[in-house]
C-alpha atoms as a PDB file:
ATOM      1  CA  UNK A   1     -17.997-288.266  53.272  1.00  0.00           C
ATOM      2  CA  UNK A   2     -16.359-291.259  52.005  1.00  0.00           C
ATOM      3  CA  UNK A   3     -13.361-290.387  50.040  1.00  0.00           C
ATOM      4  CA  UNK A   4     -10.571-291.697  47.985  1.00  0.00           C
ATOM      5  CA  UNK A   5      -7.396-289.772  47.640  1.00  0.00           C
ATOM      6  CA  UNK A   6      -5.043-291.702  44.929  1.00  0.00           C
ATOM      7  CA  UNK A   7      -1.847-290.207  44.882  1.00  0.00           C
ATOM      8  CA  UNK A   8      -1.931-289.576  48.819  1.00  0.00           C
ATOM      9  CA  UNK A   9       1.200-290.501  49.285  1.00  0.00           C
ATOM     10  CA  UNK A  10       3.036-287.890  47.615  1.00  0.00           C
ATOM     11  CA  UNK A  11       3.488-284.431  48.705  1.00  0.00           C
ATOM     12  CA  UNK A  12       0.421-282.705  47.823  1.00  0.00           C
ATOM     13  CA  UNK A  13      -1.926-285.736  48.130  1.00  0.00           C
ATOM     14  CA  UNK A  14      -0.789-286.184  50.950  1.00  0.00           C
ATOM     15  CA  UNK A  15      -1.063-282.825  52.739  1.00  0.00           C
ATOM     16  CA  UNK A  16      -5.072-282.314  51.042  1.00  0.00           C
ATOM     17  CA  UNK A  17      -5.731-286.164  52.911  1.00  0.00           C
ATOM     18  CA  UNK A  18      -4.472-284.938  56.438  1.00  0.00           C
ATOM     19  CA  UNK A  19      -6.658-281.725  55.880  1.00  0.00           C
ATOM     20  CA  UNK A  20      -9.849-284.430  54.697  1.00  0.00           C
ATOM     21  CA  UNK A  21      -9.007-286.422  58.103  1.00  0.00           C
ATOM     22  CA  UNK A  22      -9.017-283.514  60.228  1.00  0.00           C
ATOM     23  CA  UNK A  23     -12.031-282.396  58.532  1.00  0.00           C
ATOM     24  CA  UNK A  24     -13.842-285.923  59.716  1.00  0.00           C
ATOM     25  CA  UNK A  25     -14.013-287.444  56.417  1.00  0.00           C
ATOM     26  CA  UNK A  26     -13.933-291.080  55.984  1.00  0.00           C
ATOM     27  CA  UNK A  27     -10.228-291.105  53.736  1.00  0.00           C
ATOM     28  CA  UNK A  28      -8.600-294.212  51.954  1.00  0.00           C
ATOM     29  CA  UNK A  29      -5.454-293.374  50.179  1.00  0.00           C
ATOM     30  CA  UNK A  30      -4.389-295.183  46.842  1.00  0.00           C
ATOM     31  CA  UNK A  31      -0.854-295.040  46.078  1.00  0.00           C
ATOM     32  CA  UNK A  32       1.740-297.333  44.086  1.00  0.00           C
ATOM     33  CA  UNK A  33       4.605-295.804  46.174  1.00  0.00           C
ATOM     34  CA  UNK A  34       6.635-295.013  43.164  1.00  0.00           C
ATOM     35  CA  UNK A  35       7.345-291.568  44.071  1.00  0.00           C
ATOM     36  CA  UNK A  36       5.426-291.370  47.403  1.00  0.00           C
ATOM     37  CA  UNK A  37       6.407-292.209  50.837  1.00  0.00           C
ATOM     38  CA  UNK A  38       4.536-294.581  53.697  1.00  0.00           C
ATOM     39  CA  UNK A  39       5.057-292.328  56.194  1.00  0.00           C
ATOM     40  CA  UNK A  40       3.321-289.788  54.454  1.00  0.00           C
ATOM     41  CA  UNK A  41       0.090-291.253  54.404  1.00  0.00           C
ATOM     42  CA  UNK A  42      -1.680-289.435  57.333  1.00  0.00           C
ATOM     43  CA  UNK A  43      -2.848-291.299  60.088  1.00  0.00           C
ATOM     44  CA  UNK A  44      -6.603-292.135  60.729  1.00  0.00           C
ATOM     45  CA  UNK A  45      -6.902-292.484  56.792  1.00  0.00           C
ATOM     46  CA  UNK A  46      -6.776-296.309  55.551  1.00  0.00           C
ATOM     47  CA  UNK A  47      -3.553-297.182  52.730  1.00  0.00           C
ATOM     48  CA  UNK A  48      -4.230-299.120  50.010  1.00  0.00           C
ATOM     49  CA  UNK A  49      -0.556-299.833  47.891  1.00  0.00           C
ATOM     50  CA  UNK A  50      -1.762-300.301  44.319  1.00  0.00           C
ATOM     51  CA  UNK A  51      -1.464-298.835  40.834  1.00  0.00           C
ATOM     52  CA  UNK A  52      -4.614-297.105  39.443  1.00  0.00           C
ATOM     53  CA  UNK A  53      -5.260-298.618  36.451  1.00  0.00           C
ATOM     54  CA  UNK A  54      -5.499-302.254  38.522  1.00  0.00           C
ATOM     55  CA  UNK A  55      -6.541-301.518  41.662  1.00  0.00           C
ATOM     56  CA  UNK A  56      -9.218-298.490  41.428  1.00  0.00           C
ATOM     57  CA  UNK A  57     -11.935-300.392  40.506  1.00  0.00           C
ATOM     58  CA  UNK A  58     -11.895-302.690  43.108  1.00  0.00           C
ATOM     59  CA  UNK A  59     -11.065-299.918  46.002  1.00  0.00           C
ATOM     60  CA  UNK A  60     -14.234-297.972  44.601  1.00  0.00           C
ATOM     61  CA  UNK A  61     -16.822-300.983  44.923  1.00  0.00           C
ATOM     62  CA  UNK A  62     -17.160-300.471  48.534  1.00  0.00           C
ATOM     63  CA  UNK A  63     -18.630-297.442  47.876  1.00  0.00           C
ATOM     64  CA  UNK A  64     -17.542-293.873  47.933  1.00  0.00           C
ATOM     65  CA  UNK A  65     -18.893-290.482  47.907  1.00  0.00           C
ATOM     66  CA  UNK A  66     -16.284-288.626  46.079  1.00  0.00           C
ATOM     67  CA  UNK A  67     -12.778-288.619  44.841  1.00  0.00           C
ATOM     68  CA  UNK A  68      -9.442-286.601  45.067  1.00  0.00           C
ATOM     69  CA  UNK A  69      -7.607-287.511  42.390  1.00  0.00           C
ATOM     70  CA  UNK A  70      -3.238-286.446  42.647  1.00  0.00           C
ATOM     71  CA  UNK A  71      -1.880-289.480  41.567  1.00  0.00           C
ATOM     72  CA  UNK A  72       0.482-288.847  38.229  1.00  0.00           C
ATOM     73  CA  UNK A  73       3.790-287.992  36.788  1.00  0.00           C
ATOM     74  CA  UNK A  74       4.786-284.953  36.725  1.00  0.00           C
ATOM     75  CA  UNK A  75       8.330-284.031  35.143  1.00  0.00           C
ATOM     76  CA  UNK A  76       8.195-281.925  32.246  1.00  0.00           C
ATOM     77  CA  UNK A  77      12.013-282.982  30.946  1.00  0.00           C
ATOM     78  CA  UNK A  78      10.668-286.772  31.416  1.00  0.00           C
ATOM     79  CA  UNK A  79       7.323-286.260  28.979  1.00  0.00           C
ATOM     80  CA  UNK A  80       9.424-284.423  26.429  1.00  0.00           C
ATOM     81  CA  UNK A  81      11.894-287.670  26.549  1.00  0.00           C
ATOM     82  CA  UNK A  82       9.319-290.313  27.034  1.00  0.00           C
ATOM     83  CA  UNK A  83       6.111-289.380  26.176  1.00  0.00           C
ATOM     84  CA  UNK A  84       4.532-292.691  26.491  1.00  0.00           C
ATOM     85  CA  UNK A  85       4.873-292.832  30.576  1.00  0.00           C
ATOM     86  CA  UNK A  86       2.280-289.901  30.532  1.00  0.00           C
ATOM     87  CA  UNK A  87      -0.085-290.442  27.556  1.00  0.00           C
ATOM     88  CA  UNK A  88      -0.433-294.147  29.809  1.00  0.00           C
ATOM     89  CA  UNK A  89       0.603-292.975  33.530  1.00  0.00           C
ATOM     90  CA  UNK A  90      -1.868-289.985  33.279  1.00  0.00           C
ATOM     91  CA  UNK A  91      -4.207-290.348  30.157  1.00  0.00           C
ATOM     92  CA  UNK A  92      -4.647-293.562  30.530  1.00  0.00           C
ATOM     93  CA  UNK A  93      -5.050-294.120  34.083  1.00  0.00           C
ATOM     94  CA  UNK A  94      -7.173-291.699  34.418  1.00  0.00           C
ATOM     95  CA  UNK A  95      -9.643-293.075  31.879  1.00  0.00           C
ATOM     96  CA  UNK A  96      -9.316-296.185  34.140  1.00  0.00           C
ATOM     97  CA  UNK A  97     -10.228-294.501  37.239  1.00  0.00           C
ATOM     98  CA  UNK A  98     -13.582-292.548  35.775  1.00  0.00           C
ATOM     99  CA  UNK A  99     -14.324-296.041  34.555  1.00  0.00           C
ATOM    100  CA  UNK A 100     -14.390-297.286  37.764  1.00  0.00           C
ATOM    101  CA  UNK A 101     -16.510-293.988  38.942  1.00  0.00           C
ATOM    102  CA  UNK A 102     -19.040-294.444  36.827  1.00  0.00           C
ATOM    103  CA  UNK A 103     -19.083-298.276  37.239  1.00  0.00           C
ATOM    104  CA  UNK A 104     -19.371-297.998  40.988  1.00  0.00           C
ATOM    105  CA  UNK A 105     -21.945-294.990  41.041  1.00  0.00           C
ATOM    106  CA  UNK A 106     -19.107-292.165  42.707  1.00  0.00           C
ATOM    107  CA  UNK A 107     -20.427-288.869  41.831  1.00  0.00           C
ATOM    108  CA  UNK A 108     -17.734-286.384  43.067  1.00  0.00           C
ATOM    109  CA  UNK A 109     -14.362-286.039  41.471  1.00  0.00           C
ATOM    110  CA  UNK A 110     -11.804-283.136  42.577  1.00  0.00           C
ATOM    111  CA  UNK A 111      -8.742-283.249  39.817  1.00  0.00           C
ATOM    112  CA  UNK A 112      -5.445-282.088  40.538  1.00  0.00           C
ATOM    113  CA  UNK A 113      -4.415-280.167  36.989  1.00  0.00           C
ATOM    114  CA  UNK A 114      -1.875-277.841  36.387  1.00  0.00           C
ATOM    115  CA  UNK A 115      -1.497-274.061  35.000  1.00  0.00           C
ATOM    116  CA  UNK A 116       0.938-275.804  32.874  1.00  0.00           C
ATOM    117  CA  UNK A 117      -2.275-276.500  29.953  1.00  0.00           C
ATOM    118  CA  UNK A 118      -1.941-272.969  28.861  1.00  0.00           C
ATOM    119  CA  UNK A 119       1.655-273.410  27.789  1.00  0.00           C
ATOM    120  CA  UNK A 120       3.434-269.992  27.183  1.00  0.00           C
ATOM    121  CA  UNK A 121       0.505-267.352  28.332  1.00  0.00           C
ATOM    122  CA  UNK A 122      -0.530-264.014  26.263  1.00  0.00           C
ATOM    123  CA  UNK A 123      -1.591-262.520  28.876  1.00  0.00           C
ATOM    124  CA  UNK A 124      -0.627-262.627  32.481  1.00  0.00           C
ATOM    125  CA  UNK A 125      -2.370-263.014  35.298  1.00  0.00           C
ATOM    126  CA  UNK A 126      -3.746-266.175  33.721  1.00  0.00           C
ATOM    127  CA  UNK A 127      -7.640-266.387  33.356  1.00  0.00           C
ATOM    128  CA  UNK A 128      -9.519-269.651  32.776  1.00  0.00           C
ATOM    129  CA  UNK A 129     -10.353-268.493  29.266  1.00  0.00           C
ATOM    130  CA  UNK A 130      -7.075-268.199  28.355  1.00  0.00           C
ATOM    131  CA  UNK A 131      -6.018-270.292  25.265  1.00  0.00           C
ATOM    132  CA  UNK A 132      -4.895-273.646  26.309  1.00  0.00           C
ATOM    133  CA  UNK A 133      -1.886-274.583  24.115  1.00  0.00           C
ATOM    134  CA  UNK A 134       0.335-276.354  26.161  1.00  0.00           C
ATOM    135  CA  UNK A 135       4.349-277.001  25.211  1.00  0.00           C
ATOM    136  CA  UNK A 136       5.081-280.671  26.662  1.00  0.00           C
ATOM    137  CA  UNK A 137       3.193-283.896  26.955  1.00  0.00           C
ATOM    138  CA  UNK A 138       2.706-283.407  30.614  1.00  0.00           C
ATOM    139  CA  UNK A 139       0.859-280.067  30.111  1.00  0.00           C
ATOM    140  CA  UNK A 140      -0.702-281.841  27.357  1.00  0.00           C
ATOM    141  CA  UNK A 141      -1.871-284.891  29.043  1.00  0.00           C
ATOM    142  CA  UNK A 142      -3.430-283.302  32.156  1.00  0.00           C
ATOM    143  CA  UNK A 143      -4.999-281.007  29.515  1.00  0.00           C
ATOM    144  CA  UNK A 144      -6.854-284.289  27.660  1.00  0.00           C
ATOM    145  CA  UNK A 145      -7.828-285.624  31.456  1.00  0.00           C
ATOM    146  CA  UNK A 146      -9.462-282.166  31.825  1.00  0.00           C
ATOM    147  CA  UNK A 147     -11.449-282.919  28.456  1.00  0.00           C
ATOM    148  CA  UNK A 148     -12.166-286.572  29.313  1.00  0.00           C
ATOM    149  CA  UNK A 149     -13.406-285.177  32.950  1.00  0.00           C
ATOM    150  CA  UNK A 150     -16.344-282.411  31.157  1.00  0.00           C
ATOM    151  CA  UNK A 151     -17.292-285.687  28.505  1.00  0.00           C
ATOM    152  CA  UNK A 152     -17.853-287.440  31.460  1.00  0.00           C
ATOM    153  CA  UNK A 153     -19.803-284.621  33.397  1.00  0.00           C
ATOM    154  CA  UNK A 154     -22.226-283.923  30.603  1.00  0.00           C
ATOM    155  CA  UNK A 155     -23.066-287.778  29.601  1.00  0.00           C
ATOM    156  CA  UNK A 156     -23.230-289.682  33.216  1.00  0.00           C
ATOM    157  CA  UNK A 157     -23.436-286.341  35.608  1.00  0.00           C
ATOM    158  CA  UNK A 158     -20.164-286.618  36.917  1.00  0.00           C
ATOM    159  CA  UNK A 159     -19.761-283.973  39.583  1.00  0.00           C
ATOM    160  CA  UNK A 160     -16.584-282.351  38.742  1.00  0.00           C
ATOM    161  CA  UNK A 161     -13.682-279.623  39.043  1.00  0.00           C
ATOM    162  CA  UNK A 162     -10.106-279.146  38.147  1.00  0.00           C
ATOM    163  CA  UNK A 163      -7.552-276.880  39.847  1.00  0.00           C
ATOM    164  CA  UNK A 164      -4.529-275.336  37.683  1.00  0.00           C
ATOM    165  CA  UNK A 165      -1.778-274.147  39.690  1.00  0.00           C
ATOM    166  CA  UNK A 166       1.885-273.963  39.317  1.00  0.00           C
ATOM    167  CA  UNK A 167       4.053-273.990  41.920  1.00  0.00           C
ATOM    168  CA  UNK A 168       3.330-275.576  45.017  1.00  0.00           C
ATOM    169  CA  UNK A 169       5.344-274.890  48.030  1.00  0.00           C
ATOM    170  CA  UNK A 170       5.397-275.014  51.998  1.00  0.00           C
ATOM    171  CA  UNK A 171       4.633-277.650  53.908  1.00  0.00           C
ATOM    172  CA  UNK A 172       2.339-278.929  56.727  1.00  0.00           C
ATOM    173  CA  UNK A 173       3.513-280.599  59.985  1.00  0.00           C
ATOM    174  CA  UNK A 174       5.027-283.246  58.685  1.00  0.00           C
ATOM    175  CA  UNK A 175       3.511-283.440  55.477  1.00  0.00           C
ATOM    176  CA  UNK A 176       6.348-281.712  52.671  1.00  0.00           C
ATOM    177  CA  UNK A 177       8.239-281.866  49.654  1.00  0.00           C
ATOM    178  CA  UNK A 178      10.881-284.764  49.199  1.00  0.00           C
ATOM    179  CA  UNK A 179      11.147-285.359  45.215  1.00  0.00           C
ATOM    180  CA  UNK A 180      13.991-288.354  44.342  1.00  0.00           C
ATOM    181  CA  UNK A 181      14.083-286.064  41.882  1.00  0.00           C
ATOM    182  CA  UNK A 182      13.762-282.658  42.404  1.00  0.00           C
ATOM    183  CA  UNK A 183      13.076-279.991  39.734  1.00  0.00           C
ATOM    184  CA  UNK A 184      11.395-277.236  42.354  1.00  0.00           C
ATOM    185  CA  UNK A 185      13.025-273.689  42.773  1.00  0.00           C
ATOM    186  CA  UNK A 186      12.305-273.359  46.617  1.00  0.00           C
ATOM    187  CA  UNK A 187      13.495-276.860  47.401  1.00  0.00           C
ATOM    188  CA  UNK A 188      16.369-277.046  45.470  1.00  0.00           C
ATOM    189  CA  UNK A 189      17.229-273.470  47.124  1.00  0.00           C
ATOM    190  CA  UNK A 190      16.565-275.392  50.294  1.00  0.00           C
ATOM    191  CA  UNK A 191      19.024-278.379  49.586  1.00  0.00           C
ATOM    192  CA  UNK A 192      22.084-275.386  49.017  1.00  0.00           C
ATOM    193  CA  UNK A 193      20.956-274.222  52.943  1.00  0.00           C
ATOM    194  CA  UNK A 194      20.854-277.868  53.738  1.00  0.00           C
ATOM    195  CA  UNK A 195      24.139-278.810  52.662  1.00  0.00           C
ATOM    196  CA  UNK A 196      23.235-281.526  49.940  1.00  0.00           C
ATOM    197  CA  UNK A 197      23.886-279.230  46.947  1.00  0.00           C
ATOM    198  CA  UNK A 198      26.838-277.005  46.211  1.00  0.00           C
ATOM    199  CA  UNK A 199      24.723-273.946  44.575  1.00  0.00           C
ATOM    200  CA  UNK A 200      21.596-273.321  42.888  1.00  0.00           C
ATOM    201  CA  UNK A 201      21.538-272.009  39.009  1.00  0.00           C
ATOM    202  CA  UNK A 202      19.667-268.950  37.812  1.00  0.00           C
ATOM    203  CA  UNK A 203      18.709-270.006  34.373  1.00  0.00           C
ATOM    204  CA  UNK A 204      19.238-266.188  32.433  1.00  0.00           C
ATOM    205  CA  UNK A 205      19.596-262.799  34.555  1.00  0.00           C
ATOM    206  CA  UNK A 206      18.087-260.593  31.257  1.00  0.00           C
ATOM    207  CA  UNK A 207      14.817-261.540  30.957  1.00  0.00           C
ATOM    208  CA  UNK A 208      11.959-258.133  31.002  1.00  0.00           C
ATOM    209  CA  UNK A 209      11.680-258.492  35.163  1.00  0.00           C
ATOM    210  CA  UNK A 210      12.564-256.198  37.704  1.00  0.00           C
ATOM    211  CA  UNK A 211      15.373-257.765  38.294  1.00  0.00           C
ATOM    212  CA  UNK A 212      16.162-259.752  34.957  1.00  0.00           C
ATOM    213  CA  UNK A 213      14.871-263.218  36.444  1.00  0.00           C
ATOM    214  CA  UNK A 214      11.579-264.931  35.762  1.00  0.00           C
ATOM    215  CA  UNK A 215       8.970-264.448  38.147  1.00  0.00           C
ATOM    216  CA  UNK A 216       6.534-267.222  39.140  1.00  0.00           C
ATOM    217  CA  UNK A 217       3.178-267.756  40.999  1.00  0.00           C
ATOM    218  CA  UNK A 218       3.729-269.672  44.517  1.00  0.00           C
ATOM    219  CA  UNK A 219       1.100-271.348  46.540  1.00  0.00           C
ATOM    220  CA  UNK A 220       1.236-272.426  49.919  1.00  0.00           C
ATOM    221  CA  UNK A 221       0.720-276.412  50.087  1.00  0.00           C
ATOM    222  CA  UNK A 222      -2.151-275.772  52.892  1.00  0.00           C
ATOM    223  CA  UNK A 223      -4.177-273.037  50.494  1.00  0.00           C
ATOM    224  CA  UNK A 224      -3.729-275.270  48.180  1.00  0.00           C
ATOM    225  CA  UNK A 225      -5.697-278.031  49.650  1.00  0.00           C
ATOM    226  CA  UNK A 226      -7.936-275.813  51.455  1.00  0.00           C
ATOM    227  CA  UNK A 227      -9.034-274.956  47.833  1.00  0.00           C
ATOM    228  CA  UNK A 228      -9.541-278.748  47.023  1.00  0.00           C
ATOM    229  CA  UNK A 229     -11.929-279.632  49.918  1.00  0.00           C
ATOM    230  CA  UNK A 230     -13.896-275.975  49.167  1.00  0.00           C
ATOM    231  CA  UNK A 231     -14.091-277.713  45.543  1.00  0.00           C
ATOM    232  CA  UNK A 232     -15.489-281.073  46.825  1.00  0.00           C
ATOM    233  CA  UNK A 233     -17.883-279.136  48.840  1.00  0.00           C
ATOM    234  CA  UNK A 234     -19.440-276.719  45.919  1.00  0.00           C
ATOM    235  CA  UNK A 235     -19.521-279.508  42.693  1.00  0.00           C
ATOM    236  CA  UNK A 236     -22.771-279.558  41.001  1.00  0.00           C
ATOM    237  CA  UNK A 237     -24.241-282.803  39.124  1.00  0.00           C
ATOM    238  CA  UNK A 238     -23.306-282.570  35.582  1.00  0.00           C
ATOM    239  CA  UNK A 239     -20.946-279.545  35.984  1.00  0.00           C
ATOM    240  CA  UNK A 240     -17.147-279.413  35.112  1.00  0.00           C
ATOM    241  CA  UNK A 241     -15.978-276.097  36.862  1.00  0.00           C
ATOM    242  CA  UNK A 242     -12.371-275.376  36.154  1.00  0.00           C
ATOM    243  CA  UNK A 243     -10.191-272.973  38.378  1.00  0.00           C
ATOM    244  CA  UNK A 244      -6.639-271.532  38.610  1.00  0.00           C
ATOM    245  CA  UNK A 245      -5.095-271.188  41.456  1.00  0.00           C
ATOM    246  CA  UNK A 246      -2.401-268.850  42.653  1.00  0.00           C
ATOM    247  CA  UNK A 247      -1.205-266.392  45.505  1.00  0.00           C
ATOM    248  CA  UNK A 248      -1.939-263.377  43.238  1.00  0.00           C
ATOM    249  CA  UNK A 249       1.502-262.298  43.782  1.00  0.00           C
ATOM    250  CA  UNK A 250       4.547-263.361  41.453  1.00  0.00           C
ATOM    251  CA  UNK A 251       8.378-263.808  43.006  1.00  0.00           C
ATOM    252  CA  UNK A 252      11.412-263.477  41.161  1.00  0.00           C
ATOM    253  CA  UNK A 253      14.117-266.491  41.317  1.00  0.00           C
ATOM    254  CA  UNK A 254      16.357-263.713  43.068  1.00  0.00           C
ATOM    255  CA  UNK A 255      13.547-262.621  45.699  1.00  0.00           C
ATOM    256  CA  UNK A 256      13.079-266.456  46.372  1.00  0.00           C
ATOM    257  CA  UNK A 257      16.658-266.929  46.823  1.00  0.00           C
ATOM    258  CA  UNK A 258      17.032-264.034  49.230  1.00  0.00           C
ATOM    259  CA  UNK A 259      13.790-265.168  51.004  1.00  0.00           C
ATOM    260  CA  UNK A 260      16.000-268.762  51.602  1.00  0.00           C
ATOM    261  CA  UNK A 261      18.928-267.194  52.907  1.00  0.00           C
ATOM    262  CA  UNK A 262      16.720-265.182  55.392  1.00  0.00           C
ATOM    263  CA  UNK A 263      15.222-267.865  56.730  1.00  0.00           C
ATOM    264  CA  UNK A 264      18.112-270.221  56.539  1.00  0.00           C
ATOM    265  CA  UNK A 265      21.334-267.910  57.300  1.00  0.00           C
ATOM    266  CA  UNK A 266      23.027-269.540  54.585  1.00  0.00           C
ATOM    267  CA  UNK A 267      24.589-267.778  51.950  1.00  0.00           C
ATOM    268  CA  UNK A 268      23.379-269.772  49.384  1.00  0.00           C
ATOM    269  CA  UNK A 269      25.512-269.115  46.262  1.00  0.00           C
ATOM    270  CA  UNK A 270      24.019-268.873  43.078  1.00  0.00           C
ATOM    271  CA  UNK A 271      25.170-269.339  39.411  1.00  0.00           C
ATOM    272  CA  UNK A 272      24.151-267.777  36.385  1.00  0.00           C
ATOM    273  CA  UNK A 273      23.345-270.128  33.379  1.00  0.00           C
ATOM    274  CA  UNK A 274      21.794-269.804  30.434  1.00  0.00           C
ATOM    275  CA  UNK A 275      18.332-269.596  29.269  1.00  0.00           C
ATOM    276  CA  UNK A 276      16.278-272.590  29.394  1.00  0.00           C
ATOM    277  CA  UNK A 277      14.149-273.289  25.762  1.00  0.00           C
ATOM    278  CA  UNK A 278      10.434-272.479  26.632  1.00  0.00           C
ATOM    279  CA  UNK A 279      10.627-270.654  29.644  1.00  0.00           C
ATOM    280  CA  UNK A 280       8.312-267.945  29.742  1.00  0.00           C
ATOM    281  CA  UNK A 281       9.457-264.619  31.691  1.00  0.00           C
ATOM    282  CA  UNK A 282       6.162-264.476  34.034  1.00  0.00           C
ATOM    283  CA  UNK A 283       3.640-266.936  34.954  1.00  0.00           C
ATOM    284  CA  UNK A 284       0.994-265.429  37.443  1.00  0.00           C
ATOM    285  CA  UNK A 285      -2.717-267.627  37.638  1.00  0.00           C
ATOM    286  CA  UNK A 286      -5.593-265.403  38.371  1.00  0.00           C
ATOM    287  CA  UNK A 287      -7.991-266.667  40.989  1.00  0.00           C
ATOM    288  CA  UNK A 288     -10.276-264.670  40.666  1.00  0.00           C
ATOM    289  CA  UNK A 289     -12.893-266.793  39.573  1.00  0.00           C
ATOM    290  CA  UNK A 290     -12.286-269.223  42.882  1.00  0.00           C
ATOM    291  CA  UNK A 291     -12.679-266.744  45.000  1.00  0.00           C
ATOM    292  CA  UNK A 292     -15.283-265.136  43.583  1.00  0.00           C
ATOM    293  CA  UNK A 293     -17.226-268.055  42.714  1.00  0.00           C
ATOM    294  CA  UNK A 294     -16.142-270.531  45.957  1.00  0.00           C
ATOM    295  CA  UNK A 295     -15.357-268.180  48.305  1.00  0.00           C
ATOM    296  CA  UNK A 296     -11.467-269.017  47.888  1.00  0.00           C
ATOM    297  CA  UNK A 297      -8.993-266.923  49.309  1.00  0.00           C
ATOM    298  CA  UNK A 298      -5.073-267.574  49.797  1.00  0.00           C
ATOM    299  CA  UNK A 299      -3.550-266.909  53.723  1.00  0.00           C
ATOM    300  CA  UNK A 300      -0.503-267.565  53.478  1.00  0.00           C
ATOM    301  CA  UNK A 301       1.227-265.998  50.552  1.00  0.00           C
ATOM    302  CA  UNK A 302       4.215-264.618  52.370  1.00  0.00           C
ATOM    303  CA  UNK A 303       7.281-265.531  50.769  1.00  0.00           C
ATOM    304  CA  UNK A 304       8.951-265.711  54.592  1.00  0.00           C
ATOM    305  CA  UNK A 305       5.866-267.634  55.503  1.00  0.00           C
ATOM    306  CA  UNK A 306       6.127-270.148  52.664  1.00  0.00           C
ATOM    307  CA  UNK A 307       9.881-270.827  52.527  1.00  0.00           C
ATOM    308  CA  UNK A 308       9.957-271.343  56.660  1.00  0.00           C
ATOM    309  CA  UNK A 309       7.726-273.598  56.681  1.00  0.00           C
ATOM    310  CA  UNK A 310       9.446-275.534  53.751  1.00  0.00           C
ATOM    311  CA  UNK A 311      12.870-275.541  55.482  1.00  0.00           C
ATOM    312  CA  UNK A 312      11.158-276.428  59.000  1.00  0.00           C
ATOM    313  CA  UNK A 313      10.165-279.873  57.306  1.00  0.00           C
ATOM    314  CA  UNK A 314      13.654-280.190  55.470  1.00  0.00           C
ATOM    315  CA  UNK A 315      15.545-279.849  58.567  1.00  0.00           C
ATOM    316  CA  UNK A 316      13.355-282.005  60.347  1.00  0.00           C
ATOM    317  CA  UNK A 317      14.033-284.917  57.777  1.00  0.00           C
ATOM    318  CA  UNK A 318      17.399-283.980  56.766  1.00  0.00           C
ATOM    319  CA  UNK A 319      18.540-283.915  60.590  1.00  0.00           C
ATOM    320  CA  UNK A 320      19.832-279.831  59.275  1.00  0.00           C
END
């Protein structure tokens, strides 16, 4: 297939568009470069620098058969401080680029959501019924694209899905995780090993865990967009299928840290701080329905597995 990956630049995008090439698809990435990298754009897929709300429209008149669609901000601190740069940079641009989908005839879309809709769960692991009330304008704003995406589906036949996950980790080859501004437990963990940050801070040791530190869901960057080519594969004219994605297993912020120093040999010290506002003590997704439905299922979920291959890409680009 013909495909357009916006957002291919960054780390996820950019990992599911070197699985589409190696697939065979036909891949053009769109990408304004503001938090993606050149070199990340795999090779045998075409670039296209642009931002989405200009440039979509004119990228999708040569005709495509589908789109993967990554490209969006993503900082949860930033949408609680200024809103606007996601009711625009997401909303907004994403009502642009379904424009341009249903102006041009493209029939597939595969949307890169987030777990974070559902806000603080009642019930964990995480189903797709689950109440979706999320607690920042970036929860919120992927949550309206998910709405605008099922309008679209039932009026013009859109062939959709969306994917809700939380944390995303790993890397492929060369493909990984390079934030300017980083806000990732396993990465920031990483910088400690890779000498770029002093220590990493446990944010409250006394919540109901094991071992008094929140526990989180983490998928492997390669499941992850396994899961989004399985997607493009299965949509169905007029259908909106929504999914969560996860490893099925949740890590504390203390296994994760002892996981790093494994793997890295570095001590890794570690500071207790306080509490962050709105942090919920477990967040598990239930995939359940993905693998049931799509045939889904998560290979690497080792937490050795997941964090070496992390820290194999930061020491290649960090000369460690």
């Amino acid at each position: 297939m013909k495909l357009l990956v916006t957002g291919g630049a960054g780390y996820v995008g950019s990992v599911c568009a070197a699985h589409l090439v190696t697939a065979g698809h036909d891949v053009t990435v769109l990408d304004d470069l503001s938090t993606g990298h050149p070199d990340a754009v795999p090779e045998g897929a075409q670039f296209v620098k642009g931002d989405l709300t200009e440039a979509a429209a004119d990228v999708l008149a040569e005709g495509f058969d589908g789109v993967l669609h990554f490209a969006a901000r993503s900082l949860v601190s930033e949408s609680v401080q200024r809103p606007e740069l996601y009711w625009s940079g997401n909303v907004v641009a994403s009502l642009r680029l379904l424009e341009a989908m249903r102006l041009h005839g493209t029939p597939r879309l595969v949307f890169s959501s987030t777990a974070a809709t559902y806000g603080e769960p009642e019930q964990v692991p995480i189903r797709e019924d689950a109440p979706t009330r999320p607690t920042n304008p970036y929860g919120a704003s992927k949550l309206a694209i998910d709405h605008m995406i099922g309008s679209y589906a039932v009026a013009h036949g859109l062939a959709a899905t969306s994917l809700r996950y939380f944390n995303v980790a790993g890397a492929h080859g060369r493909f990984g995780e390079r934030h300017t501004v980083e806000t990732h437990l396993i990465p920031i963990v990483l910088q400690v090993a890779a000498g770029t940050r002093e220590s990493v801070q446990i944010f409250g040791d006394d919540w109901p865990t094991a071992d008094g530190t929140c526990v989180r869901d983490y998928i492997h960057v390669d499941d992850l967009a396994a899961a989004h080519v399985l997607a493009l594969d299965h949509s169905e004219t007029g259908r909106h299928a929504v999914y969560n994605l996860g490893s099925g297993t949740g890590f504390s912020v203390r296994e994760v840290i002892e996981a790093c120093r494994a793997v890295t040999g570095h001590p890794i010290p570690a500071v207790v701080a306080p509490r962050r506002g709105g942090d919920p003590a477990v967040l598990i997704a239930s995939s359940e329905a993905m693998i049931g439905e799509l045939g889904w299922r998560p290979e690497r979920t080792d937490l050795a597995t997941i964090v070496g291959d992390a820290w194999r890409f930061t020491r290649e680009h960090q000369g460690v």
